[in-house]
Protein backbone atom coordinates (compact mmCIF):
# COMPACT_ATOMS: atom_id res chain seq x y z
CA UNK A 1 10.86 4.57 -22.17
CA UNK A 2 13.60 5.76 -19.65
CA UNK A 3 16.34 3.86 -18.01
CA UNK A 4 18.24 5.60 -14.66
CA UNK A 5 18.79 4.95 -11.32
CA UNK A 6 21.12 5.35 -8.63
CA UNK A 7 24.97 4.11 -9.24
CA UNK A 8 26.98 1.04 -7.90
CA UNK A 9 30.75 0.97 -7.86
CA UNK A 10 31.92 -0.76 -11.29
CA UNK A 11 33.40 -3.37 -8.74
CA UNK A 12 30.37 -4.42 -6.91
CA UNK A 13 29.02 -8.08 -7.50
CA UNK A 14 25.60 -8.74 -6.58
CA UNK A 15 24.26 -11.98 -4.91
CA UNK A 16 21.44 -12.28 -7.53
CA UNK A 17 19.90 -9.79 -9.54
CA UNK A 18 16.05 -9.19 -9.25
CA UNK A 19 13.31 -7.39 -11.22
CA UNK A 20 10.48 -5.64 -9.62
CA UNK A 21 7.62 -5.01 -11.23
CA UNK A 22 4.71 -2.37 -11.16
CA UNK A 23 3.69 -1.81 -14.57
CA UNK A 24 0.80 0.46 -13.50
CA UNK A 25 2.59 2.34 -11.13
CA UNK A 26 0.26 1.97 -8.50
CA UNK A 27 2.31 1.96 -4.94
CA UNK A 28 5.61 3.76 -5.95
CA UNK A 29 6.51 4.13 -2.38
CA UNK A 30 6.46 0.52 -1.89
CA UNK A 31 7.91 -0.26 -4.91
CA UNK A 32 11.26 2.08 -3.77
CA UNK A 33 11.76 1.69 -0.57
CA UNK A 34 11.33 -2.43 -1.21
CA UNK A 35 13.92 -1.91 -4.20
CA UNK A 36 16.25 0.41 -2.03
CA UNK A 37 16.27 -1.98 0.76
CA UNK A 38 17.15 -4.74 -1.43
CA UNK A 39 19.92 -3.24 -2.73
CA UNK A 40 21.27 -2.06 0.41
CA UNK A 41 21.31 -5.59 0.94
CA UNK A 42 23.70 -6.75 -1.64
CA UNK A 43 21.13 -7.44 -4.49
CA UNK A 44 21.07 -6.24 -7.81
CA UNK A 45 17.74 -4.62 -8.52
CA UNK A 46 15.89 -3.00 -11.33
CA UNK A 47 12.07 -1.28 -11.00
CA UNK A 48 10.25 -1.55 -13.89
CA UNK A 49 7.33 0.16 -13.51
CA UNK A 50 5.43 3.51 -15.51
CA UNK A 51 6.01 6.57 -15.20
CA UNK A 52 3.61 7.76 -11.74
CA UNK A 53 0.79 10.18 -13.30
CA UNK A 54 0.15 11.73 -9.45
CA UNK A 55 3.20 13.51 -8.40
CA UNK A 56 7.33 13.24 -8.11
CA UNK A 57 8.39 9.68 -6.70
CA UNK A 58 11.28 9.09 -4.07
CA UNK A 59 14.81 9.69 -6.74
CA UNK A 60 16.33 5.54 -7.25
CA UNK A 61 19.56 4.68 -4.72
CA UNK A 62 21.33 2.11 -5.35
CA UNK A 63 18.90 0.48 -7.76
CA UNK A 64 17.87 0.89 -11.30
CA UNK A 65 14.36 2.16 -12.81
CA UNK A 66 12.85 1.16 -16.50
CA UNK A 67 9.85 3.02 -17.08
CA UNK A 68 9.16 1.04 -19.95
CA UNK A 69 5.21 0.12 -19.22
CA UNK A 70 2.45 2.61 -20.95
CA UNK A 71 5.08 4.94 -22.68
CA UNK A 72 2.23 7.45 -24.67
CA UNK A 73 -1.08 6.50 -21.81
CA UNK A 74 0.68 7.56 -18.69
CA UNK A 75 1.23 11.06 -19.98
CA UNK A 76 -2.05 11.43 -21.13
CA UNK A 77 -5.50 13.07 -18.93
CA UNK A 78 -7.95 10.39 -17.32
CA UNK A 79 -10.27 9.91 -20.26
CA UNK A 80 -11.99 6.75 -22.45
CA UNK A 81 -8.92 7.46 -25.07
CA UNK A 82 -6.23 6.78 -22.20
CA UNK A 83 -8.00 3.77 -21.19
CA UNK A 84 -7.93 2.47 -25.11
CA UNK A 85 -3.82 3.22 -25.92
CA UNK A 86 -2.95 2.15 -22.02
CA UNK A 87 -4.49 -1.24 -23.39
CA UNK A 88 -2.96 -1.01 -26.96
CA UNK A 89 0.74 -0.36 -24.55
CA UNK A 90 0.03 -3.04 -22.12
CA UNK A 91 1.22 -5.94 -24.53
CA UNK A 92 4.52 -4.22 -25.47
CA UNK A 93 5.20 -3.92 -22.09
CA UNK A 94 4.95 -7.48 -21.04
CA UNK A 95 6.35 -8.23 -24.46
CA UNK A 96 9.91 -6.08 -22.94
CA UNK A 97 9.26 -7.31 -19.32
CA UNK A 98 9.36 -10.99 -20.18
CA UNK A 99 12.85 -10.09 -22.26
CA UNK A 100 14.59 -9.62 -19.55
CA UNK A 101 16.57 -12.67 -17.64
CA UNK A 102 16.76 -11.63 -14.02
CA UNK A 103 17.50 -14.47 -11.16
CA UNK A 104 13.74 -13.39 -9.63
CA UNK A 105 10.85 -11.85 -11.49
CA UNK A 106 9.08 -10.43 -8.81
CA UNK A 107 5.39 -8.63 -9.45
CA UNK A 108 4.11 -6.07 -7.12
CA UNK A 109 0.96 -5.92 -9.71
CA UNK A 110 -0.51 -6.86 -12.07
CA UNK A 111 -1.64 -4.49 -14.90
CA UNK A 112 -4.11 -5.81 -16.83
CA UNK A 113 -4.79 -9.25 -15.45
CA UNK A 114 -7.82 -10.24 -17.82
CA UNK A 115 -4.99 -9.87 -20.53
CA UNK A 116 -1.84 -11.00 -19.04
CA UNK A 117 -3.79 -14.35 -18.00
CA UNK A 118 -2.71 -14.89 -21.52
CA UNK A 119 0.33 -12.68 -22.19
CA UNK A 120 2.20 -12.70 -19.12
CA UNK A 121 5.46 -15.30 -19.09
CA UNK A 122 8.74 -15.51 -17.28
CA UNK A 123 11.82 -17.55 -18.06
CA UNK A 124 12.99 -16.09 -14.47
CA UNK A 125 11.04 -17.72 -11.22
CA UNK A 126 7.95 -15.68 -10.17
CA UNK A 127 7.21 -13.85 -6.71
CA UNK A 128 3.57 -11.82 -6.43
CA UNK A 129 3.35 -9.68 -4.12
CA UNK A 130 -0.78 -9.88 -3.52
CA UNK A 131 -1.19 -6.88 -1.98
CA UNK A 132 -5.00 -6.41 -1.94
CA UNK A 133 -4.91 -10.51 -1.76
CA UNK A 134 -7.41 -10.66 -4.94
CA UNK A 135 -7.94 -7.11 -6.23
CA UNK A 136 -11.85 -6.00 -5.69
CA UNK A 137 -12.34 -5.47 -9.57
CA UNK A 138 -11.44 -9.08 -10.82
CA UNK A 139 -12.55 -11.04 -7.62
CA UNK A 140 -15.32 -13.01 -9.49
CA UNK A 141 -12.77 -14.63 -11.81
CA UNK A 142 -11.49 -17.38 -10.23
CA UNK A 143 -10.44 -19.25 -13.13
CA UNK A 144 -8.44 -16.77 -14.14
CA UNK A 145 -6.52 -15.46 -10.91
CA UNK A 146 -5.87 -19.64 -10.35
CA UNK A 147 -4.42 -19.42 -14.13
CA UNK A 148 -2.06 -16.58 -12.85
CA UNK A 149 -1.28 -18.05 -9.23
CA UNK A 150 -0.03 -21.07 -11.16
CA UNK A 151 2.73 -19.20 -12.71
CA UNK A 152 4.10 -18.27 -9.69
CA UNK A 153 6.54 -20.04 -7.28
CA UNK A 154 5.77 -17.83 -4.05
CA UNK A 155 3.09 -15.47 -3.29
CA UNK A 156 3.85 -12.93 -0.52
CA UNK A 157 0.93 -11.55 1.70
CA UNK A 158 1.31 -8.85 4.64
CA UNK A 159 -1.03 -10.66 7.16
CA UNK A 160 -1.91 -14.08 8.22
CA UNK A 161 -5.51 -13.35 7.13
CA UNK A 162 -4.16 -12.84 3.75
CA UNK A 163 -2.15 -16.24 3.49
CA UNK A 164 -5.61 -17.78 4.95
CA UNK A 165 -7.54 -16.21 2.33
CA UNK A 166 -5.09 -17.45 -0.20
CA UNK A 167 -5.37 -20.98 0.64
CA UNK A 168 -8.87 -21.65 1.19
CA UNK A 169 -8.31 -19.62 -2.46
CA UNK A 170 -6.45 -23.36 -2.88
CA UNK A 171 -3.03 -22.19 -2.97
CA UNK A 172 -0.85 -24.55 -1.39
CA UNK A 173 0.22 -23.45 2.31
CA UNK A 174 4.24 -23.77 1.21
CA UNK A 175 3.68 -21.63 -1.80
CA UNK A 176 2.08 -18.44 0.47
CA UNK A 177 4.92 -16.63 2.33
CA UNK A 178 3.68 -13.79 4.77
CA UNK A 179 5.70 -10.40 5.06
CA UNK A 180 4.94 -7.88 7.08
CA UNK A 181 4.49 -4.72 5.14
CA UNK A 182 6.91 -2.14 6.82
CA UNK A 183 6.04 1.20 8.06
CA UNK A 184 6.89 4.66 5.80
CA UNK A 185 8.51 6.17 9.04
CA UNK A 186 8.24 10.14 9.02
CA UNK A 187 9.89 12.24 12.01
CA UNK A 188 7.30 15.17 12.17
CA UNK A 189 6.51 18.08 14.67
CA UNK A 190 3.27 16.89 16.83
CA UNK A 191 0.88 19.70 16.49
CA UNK A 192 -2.25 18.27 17.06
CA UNK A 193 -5.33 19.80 18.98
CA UNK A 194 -6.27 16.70 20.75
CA UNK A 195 -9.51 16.54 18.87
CA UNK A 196 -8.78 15.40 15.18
CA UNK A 197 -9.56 12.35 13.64
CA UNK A 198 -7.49 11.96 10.31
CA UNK A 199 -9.03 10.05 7.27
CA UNK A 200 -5.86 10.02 5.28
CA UNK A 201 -5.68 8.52 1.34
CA UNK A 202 -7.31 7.82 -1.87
CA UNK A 203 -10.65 8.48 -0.69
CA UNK A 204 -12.72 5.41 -2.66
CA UNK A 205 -16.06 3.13 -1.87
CA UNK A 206 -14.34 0.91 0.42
CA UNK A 207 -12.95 3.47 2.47
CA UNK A 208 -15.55 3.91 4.41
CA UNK A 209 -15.28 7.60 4.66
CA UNK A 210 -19.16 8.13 5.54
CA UNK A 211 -17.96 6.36 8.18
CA UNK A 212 -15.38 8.27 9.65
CA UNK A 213 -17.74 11.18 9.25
CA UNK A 214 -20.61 9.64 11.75
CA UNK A 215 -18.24 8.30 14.22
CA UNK A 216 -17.13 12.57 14.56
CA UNK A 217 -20.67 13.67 14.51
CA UNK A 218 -20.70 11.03 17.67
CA UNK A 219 -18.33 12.57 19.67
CA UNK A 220 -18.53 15.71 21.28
CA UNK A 221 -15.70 18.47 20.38
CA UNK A 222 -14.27 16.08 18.15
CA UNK A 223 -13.35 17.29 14.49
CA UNK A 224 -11.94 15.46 11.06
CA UNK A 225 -9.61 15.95 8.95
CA UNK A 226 -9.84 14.23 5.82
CA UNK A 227 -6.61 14.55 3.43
CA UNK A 228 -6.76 12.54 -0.07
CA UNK A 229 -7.39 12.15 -3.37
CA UNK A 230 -11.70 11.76 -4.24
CA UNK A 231 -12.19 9.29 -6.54
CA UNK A 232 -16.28 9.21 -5.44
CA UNK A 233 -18.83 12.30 -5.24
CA UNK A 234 -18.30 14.02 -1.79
CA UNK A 235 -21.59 16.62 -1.58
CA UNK A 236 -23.72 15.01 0.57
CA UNK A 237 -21.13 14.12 2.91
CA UNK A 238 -19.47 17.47 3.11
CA UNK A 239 -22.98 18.44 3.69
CA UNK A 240 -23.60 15.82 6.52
CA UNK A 241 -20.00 16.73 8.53
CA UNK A 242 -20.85 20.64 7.95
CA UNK A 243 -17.86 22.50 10.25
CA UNK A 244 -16.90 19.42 11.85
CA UNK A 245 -14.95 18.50 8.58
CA UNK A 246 -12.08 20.12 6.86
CA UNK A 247 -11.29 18.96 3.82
CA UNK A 248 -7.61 18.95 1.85
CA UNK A 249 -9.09 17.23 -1.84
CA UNK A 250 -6.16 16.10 -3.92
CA UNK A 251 -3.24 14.26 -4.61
CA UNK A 252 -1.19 15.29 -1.27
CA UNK A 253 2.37 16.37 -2.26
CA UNK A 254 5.26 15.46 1.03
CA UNK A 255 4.85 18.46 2.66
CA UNK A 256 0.91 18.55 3.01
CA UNK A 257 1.17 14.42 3.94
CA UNK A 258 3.29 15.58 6.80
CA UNK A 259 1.33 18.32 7.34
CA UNK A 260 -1.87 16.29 7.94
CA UNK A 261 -0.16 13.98 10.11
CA UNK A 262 1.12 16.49 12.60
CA UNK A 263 -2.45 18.06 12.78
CA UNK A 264 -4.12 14.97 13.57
CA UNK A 265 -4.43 12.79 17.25
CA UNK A 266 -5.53 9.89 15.93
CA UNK A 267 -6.44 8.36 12.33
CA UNK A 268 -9.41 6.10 11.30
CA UNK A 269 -9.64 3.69 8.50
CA UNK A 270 -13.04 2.11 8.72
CA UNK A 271 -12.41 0.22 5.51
CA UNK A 272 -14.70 -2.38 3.83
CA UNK A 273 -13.63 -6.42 3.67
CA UNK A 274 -11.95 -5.97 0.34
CA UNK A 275 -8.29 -5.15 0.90
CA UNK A 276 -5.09 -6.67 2.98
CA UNK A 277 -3.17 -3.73 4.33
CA UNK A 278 -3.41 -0.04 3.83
CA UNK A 279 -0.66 2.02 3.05
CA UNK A 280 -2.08 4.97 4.10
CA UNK A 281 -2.24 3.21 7.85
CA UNK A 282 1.58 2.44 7.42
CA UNK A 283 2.08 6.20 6.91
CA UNK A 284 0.15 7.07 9.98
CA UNK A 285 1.71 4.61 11.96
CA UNK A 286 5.19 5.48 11.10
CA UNK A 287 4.41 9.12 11.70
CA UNK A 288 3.51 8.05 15.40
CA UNK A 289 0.22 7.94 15.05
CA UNK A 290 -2.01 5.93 16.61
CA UNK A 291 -4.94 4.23 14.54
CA UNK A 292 -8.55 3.27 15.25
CA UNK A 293 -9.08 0.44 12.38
CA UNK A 294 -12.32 -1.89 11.32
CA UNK A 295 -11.05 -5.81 11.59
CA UNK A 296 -10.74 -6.34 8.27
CA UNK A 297 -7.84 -7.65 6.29
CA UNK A 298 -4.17 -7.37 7.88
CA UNK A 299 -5.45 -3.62 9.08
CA UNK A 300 -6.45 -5.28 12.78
CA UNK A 301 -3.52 -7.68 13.16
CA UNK A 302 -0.86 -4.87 13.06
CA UNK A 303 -2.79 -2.47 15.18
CA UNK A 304 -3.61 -5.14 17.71
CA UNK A 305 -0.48 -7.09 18.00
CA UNK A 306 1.49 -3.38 18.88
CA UNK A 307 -1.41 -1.81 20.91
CA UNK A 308 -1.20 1.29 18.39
CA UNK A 309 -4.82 2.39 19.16
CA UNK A 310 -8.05 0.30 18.70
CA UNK A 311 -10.02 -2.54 16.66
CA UNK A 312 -13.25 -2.49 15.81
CA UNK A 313 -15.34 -5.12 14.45
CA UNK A 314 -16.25 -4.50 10.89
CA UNK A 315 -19.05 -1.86 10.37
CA UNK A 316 -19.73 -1.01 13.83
CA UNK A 317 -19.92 2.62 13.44
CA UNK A 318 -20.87 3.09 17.62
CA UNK A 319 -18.02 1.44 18.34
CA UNK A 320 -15.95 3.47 15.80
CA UNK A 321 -17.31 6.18 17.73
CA UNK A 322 -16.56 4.82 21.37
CA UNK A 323 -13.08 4.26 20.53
CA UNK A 324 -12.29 8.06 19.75
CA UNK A 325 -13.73 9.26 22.45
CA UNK A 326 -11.76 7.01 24.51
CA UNK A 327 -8.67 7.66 22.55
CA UNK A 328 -9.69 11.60 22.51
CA UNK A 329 -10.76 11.99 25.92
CA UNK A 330 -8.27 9.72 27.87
CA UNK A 331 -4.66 10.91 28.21
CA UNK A 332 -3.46 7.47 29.66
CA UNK A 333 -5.29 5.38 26.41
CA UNK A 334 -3.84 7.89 23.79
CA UNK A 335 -0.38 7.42 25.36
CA UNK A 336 -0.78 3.67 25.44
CA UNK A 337 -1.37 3.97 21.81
CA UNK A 338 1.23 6.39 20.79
CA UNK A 339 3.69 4.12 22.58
CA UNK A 340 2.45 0.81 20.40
CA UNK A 341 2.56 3.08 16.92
CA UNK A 342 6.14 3.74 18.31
CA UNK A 343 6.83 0.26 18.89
CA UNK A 344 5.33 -0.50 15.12
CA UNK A 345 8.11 2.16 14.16
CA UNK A 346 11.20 0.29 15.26
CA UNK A 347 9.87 -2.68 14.14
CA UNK A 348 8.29 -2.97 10.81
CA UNK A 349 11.05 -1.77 8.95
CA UNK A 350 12.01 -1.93 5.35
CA UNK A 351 15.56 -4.03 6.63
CA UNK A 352 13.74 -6.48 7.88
CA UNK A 353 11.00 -6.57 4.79
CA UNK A 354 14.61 -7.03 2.15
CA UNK A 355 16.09 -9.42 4.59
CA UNK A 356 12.68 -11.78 4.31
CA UNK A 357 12.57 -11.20 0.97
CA UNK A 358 15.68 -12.15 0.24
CA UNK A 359 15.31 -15.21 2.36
CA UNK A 360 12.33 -16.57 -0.13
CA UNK A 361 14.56 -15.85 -3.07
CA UNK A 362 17.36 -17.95 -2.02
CA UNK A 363 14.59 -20.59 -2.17
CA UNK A 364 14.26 -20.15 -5.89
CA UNK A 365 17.60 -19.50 -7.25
């Protein structure tokens, strides 16, 4: 278990002090900037997450980290045995996560939520952050996800699909707050072609990365980039996108993220109906970039309410298609939509994300 984080002066009093939770470590850059922002605010904050199996994370300012969640698993390779002592970890973890006696417990995930429907407690008021609203893997368990949602005193969503969801879910309307989820803002050199379409991320079912690859094959001259970490077998589609594909497999260290995004004109993210808000879109859009995006989830409420590129109904693979060739082949369009991923910059930003967070937990303290 380790303990560090950036340093206060021994003088400074903090309005409240607040826990944030990832035990699985699953958005880190989230999890910092949120906890950075926060503290730049006045509040006294402490991560407690695992340590991040994928790569270095952003160094703590201003806030503290406990990587006191899956000790022994998180330093062990993907395999059936990691799986069992992650599990063996996971109630230790809770066990030192419910010891502590912050103002606000607030939980960006879950870890094991099968289990902690029965292990996980908090002397502290509750905030969940419900980032993919119900995660895909536990959907079907209602019973259990209403067991959790009880526990908590807010739930935060980034869209106003998401607080829908949640309350025809039958969360009450007061209990669902809605926060934007801010952009990662990169300054990069532009050095784009004119004729790449970037599929940027964890490259999994619901990405939709087929896709991406038939909406290229649509478009004359046209050529995609895709940049991310496989988590599904890629053959036949690296077969299907032949030299109209290049493809950077892995987890994608800073420089080769901002490398991607200064290659690319425009980014797709043809997802299926199973998540809120994509990270990956927030990196694209804070890199400038505009964004061609199926209607699902939050994905079409932030790219249609700044104009940062197009929206798709779900699916529609032609109309995928018809928006990068209109975003490709039309100067005036792909400047429209570079100015609205601009105007996405200066406004979804992590001061305004700490200063509506710390709005709800005034509300509980």
């Amino acid at each position: 278990m380790a303990a560090y984080g950036g340093v206060r002066h021994r003088n400074f009093r903090a309005e409240m002090r607040v826990v944030l939770a990832d035990p699985p470590a699953y958005t880190p850059p989230y999890d910092r900037s949120l906890a950075a922002a926060l503290a730049d605010a006045g509040v006294d904050v402490e991560l407690v997450t695992s340590r991040f199996r994928f790569g270095t994370v952003a160094p703590a300012s201003g806030y503290s980290v406990r990587e006191s969640f899956y000790p022994v698993s998180s330093r062990m390779k993907m395999s059936k045995l990691r799986l069992a002592v992650k599990a063996l970890e996971h109630p230790f973890g809770m066990l030192r996560l419910a010891a502590l006696a912050p103002d606000v417990l607030h939980m960006q995930w879950l870890g094991a939520p099968e289990a902690d429907r029965w292990l996980f407690r908090s002397r502290a008021p509750v905030v969940l952050t419900a980032h993919d609203i119900i995660p895909r893997r536990t959907a079907s368990k209602t019973g259990m996800w209403e067991a959790l949602f009880a526990r908590c005193a807010r739930v935060v969503v980034h869209s106003e699909r998401g607080r829908g969801s949640l309350v025809d879910f039958g969360l009450p309307t007061e209990r669902v707050r809605v926060i934007p989820h801010p952009v990662f803002r990169s300054e990069i050199a532009r050095e784009d072609d004119g004729h790449t379409a970037l599929a940027l991320g964890l490259i999994r079912p619901y990405k939709g990365t087929e896709d991406s690859v038939e909406a290229v094959l649509r478009v004359d001259g046209a050529k995609l980039l895709v940049a991310g970490d496989p988590r599904v077998p890629l053959d036949g589609l690296k077969l299907t996108a032949g030299n109209r594909a290049e493809w950077r497999l892995g987890f994608l260290p800073d420089r080769e993220l901002r490398r991607a995004l200064s290659e690319a004109t425009v980014a797709l993210f043809p997802y299926r109906p199973e998540i809120d808000v994509s990270g990956a879109l927030l990196q694209a859009l804070g890199a400038g970039l505009p964004a061609i995006v199926y209607d699902i989830g939050g994905l079409g409420e932030i790219v249609g309410r700044f104009g940062a590129g197009a929206v798709v109904e779900p699916g529609d693979v032609d109309g995928l298609a018809a928006a990068l060739e209109k975003l490709l082949s039309d100067p005036d369009s792909l400047a429209a939509a570079r100015r609205g991923a601009e105007a996405a910059r200066e406004e979804l930003t992590w001061e305004a994300s700490a200063a509506a967070h710390l709005e709800l937990y005034r509300e509980l303290v």
